[in-house]
Protein backbone atom coordinates (compact mmCIF):
# COMPACT_ATOMS: atom_id res chain seq x y z
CA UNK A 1 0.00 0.00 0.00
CA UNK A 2 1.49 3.60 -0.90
CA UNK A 3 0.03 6.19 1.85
CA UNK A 4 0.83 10.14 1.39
CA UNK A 5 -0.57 12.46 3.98
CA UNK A 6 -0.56 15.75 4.05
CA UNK A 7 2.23 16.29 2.02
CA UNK A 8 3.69 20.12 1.15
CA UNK A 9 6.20 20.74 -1.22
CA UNK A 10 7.64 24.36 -1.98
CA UNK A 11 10.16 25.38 -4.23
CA UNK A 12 12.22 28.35 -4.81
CA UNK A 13 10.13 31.17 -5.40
CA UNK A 14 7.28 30.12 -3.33
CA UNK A 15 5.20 27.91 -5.66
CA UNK A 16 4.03 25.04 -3.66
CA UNK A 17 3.70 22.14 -6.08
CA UNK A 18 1.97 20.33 -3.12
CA UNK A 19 -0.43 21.52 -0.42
CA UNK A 20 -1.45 19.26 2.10
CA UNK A 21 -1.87 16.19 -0.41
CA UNK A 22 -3.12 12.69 0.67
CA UNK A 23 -3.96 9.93 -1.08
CA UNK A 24 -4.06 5.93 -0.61
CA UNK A 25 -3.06 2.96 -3.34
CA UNK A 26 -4.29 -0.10 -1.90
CA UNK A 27 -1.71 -3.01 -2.84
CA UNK A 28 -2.38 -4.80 -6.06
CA UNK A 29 -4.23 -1.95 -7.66
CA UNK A 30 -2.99 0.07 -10.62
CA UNK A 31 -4.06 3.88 -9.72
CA UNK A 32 -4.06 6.65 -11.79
CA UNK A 33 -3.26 9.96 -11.17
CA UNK A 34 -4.70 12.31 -13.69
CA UNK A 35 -5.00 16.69 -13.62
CA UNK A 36 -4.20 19.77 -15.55
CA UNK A 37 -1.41 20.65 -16.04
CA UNK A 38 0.53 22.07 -12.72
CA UNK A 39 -1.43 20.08 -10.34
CA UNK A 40 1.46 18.15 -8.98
CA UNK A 41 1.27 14.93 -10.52
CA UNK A 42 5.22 14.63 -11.10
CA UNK A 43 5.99 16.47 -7.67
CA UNK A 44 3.76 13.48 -6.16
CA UNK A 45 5.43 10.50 -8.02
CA UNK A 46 8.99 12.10 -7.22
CA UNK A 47 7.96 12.30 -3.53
CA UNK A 48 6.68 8.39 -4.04
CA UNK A 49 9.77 7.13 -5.40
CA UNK A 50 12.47 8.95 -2.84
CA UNK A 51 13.69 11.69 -5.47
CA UNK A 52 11.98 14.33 -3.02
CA UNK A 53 11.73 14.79 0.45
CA UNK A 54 8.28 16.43 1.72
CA UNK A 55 8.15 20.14 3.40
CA UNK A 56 6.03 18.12 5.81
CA UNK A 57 3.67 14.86 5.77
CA UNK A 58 4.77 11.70 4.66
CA UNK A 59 4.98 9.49 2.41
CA UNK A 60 4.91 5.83 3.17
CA UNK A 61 5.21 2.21 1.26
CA UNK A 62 4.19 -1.48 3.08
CA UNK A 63 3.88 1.16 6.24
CA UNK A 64 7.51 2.64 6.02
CA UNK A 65 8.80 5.89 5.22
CA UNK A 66 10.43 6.15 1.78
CA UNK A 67 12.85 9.39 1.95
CA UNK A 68 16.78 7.74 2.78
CA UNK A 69 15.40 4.18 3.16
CA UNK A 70 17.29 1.98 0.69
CA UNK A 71 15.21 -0.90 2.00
CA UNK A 72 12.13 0.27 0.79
CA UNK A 73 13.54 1.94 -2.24
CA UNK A 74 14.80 -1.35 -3.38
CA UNK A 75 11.08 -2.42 -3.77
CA UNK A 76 9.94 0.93 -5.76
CA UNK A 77 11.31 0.77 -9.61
CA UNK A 78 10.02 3.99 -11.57
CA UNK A 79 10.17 5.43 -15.50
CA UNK A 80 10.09 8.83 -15.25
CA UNK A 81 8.51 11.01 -18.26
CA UNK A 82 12.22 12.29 -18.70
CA UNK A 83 14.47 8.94 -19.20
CA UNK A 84 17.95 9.31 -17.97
CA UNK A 85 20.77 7.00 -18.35
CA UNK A 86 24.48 6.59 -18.36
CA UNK A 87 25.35 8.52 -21.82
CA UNK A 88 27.20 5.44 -23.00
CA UNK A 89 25.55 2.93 -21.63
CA UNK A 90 23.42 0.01 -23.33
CA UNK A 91 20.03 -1.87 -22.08
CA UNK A 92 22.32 -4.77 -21.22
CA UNK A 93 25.01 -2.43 -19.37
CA UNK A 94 22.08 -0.95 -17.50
CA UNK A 95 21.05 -4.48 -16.49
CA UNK A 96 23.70 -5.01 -14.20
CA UNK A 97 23.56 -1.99 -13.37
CA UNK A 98 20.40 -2.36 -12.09
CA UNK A 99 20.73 -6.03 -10.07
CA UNK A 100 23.22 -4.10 -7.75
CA UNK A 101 20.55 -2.14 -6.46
CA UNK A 102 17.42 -4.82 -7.09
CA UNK A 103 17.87 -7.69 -5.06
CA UNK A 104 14.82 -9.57 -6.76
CA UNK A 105 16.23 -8.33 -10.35
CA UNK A 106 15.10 -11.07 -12.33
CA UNK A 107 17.76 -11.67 -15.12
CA UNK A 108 15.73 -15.19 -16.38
CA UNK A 109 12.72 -12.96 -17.08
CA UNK A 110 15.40 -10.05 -18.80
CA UNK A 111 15.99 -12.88 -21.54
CA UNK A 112 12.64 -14.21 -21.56
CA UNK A 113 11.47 -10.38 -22.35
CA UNK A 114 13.86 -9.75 -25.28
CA UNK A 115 11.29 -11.24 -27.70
CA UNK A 116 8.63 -8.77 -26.36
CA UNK A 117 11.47 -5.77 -26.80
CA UNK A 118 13.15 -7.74 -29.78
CA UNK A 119 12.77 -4.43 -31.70
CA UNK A 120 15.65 -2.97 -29.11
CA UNK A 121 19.44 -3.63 -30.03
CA UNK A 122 19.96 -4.54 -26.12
CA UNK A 123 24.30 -3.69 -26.83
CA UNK A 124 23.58 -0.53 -28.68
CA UNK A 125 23.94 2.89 -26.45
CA UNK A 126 20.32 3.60 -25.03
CA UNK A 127 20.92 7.37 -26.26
CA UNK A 128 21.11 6.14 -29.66
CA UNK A 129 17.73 4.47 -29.71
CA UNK A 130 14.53 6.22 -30.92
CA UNK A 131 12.07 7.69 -28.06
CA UNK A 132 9.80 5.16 -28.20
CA UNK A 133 12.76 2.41 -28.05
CA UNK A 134 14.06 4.60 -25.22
CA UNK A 135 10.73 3.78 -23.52
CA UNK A 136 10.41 0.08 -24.51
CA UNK A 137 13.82 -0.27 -23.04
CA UNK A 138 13.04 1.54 -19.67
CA UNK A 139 10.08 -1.06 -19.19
CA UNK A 140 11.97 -4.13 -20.13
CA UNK A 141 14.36 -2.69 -17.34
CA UNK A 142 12.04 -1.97 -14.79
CA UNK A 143 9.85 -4.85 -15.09
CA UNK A 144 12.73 -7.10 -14.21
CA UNK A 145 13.00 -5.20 -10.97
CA UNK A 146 10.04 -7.17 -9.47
CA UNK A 147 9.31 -3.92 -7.80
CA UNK A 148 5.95 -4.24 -5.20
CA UNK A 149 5.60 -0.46 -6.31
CA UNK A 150 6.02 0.35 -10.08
CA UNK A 151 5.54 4.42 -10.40
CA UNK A 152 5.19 5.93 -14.09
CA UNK A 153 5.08 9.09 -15.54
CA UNK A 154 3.42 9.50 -19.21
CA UNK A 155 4.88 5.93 -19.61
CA UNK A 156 3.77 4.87 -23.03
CA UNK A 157 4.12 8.20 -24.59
CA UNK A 158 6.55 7.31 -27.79
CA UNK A 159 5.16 3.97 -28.15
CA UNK A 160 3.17 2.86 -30.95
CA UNK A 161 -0.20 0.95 -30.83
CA UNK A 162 0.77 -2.82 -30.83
CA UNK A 163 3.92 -2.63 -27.84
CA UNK A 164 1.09 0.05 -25.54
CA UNK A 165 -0.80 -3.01 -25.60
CA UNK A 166 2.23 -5.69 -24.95
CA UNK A 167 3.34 -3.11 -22.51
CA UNK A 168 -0.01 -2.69 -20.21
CA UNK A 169 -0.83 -6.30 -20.77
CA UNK A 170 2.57 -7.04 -18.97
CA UNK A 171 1.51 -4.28 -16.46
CA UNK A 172 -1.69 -5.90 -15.51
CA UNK A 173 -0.48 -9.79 -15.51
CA UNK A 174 2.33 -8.72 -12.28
CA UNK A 175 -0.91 -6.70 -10.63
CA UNK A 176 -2.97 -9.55 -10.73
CA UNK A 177 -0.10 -12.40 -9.92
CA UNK A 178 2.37 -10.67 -8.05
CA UNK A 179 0.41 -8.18 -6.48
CA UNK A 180 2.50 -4.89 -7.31
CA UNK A 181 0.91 -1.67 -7.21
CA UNK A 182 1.26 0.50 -10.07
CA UNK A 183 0.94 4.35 -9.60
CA UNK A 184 0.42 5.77 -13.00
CA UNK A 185 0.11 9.38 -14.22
CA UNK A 186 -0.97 10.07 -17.86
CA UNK A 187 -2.96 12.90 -20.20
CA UNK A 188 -4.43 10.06 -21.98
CA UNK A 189 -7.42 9.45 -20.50
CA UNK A 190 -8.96 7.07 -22.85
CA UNK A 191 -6.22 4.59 -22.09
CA UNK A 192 -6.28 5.12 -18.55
CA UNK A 193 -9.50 4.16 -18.20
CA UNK A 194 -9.28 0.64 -19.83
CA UNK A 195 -6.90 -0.37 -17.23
CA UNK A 196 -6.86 1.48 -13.96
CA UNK A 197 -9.46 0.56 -11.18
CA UNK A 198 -8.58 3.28 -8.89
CA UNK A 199 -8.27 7.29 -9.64
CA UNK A 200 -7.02 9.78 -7.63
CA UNK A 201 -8.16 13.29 -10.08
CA UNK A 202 -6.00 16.52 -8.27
CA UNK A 203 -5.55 20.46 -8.85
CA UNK A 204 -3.70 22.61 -7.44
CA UNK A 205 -1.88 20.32 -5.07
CA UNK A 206 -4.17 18.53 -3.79
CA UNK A 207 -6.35 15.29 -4.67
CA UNK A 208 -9.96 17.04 -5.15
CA UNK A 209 -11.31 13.13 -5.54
CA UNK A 210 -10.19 9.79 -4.53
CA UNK A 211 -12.26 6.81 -5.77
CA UNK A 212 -12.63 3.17 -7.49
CA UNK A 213 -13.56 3.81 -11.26
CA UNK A 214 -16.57 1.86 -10.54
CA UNK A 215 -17.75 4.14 -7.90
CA UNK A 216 -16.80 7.24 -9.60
CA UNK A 217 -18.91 6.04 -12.54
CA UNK A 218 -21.76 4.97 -10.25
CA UNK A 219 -21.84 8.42 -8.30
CA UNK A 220 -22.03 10.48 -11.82
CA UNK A 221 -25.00 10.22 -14.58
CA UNK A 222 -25.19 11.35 -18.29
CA UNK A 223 -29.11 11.07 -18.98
CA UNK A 224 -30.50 12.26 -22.15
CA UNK A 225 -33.77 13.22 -22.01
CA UNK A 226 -36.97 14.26 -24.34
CA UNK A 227 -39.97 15.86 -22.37
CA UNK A 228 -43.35 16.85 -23.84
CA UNK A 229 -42.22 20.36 -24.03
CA UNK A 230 -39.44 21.34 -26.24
CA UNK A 231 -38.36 23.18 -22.98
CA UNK A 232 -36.48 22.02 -20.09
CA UNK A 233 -38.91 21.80 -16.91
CA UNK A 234 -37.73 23.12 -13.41
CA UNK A 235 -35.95 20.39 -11.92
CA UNK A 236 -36.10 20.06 -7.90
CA UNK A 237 -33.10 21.88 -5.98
CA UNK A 238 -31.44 19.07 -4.39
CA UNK A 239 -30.79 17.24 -7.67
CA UNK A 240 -27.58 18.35 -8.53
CA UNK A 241 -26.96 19.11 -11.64
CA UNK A 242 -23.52 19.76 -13.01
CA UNK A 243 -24.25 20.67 -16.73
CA UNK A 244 -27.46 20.52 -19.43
CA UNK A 245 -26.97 21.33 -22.90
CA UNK A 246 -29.49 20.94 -25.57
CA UNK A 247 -29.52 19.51 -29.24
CA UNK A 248 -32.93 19.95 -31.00
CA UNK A 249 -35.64 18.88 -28.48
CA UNK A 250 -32.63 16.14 -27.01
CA UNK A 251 -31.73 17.06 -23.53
CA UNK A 252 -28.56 16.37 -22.00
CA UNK A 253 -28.10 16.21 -18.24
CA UNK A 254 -25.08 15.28 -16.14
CA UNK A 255 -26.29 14.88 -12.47
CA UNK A 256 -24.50 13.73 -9.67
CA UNK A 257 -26.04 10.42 -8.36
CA UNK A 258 -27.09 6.92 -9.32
CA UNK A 259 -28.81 5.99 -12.35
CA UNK A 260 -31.65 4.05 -10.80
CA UNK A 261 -32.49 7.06 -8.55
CA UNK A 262 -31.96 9.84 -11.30
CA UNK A 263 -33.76 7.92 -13.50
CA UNK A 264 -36.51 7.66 -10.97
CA UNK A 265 -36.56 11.35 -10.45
CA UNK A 266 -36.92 12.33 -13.88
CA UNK A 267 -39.48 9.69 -14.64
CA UNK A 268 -42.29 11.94 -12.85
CA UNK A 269 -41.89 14.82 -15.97
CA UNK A 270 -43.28 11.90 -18.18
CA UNK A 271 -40.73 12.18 -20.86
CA UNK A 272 -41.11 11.08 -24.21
CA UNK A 273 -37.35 9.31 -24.38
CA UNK A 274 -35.11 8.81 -21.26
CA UNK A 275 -31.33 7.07 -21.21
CA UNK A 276 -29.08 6.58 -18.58
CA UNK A 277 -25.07 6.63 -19.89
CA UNK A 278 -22.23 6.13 -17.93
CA UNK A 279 -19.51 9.09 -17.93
CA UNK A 280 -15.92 8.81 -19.91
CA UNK A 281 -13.04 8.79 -17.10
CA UNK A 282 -12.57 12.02 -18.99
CA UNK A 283 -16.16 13.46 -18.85
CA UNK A 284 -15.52 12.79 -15.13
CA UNK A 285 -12.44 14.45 -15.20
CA UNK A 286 -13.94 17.59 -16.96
CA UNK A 287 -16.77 17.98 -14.65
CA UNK A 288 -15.09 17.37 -11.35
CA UNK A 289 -12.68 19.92 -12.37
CA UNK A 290 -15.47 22.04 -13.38
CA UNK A 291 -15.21 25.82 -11.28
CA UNK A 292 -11.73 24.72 -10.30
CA UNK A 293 -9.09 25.17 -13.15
CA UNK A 294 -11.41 25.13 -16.45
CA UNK A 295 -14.58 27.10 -17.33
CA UNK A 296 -15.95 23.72 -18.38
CA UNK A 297 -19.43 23.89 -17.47
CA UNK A 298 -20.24 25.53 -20.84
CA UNK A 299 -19.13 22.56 -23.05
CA UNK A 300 -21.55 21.14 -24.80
CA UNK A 301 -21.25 17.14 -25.00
């Protein structure tokens, strides 16, 4: 489990990337962290993988603090969105480089992986490679690790199609055999929400919501509606409504609640056509956000 409370983080200047963040991964989850730009998603991962230490809070892995702890470093393996390596240095030099400092490196599962990465001259300098071999190379590294904590930053930016799917594929299989927790922080949205079951969404340095997928998708409704009238009746105060656009006589609502209980709310207007949809990860995203960062509540969807 990876536990950050109350975390602060200022930098020169004053700008405080973090204020007061918490958040929890349960083990054996892959969690995404998704936000505008600025909100402190790569302060947070930096903080998660020992790079930074807090202002004040903490930040904590299997119960144990992470800053100056080689212990519980050497079960955290990371790809940054900025890749650095040893200018000279090839996949296979960075291999052993790495089983000095992973004691659970797994070098049989290093060969077994060169026909996923078999695209990647594993002798050739890792400068030399293209971005998106730079990439496939940084996961054929740190999946050896057998990390309980894999953190990544933009991870498959650079990498086309077929290996995004080899890659999270991969991902998944270790979450559901090995139990690692995967923290995972990405623009892509769309992807994101194929494969994460937990989302932490923040702004401003700070996680604004914390939730399964599931329950995030269950606690937000997209109904589109068609009433007698052409116009939209006056809904009751309590039922909060975060948005409603209109498209010919087609009504489109996105109300916080369930869909059995919005449905059953609406059904008393007698409407001509009623539909339930579930929200996008990134319809969430828009409309949690909405009043914070973006003026979003205008879009029409």
């Amino acid at each position: 489990m990876v536990e950050v409370k109350n975390v602060v983080k200022t930098f020169d200047g004053g700008f405080r990337a973090l204020d007061g963040l918490t958040m929890t991964a349960p083990k054996g989850c892959i969690y995404g962290l998704v936000g505008p730009n600025g909100a402190g998603k790569s302060t947070i991962l930096r903080h998660i993988t020992g790079v930074y230490r807090p202002d004040s809070g903490e930040v904590m892995v299997a119960g144990e603090r992470v800053y100056e702890n080689p212990a519980v470093k050497a079960e955290i393996a990371g790809i940054p969105d900025e890749l650095y390596y040893f200018l000279s240095d090839s996949t296979r030099d960075m291999m052993k480089f790495y089983r000095g400092f992973y004691p659970k490196f797994d070098v049989k599962r290093y060969e077994a992986l060169k026909d996923v990465f078999s695209t990647v001259d594993e002798r050739q300098s890792i400068r030399r490679l293209s971005k998106g071999m730079q990439k496939q190379s940084a996961f054929w590294l740190a999946l050896c690790c057998r990390p309980e904590v894999l953190v990544l930053d933009e991870p498959v930016d650079g990498l086309d199609p077929v290996m995004r799917r080899q890659v999270w594929g991969l991902l998944m299989s270790d979450v559901a055999e090995y139990g690692t927790t995967v923290l995972v922080s990405s623009h892509n949205l769309r992807e994101l929400e194929d494969v994460c079951d937990h989302v932490g969404i923040l702004s401003k340095g700070r996680v604004l919501v914390e939730r399964s997928l599931s329950d995030l998708q269950e606690n937000v409704v997209k109904m589109q509606v068609v009433f007698q009238q052409r116009e939209l009746p006056e809904l009751p105060e309590d039922m909060q409504v975060l948005n409603v656009s209109q498209v010919g006589r087609i009504h489109t609502l996105i109300i916080r609640g369930g869909a059995t209980e919005i449905t059953n709310r609406l059904a008393v207007y007698a409407p001509i056509l009623m539909e339930a949809l579930p929200l996008t990860l990134e319809e969430i995203f828009i409309y949690e956000l909405g009043g914070e960062d973006y003026a979003v509540r205008e879009i029409v969807l």
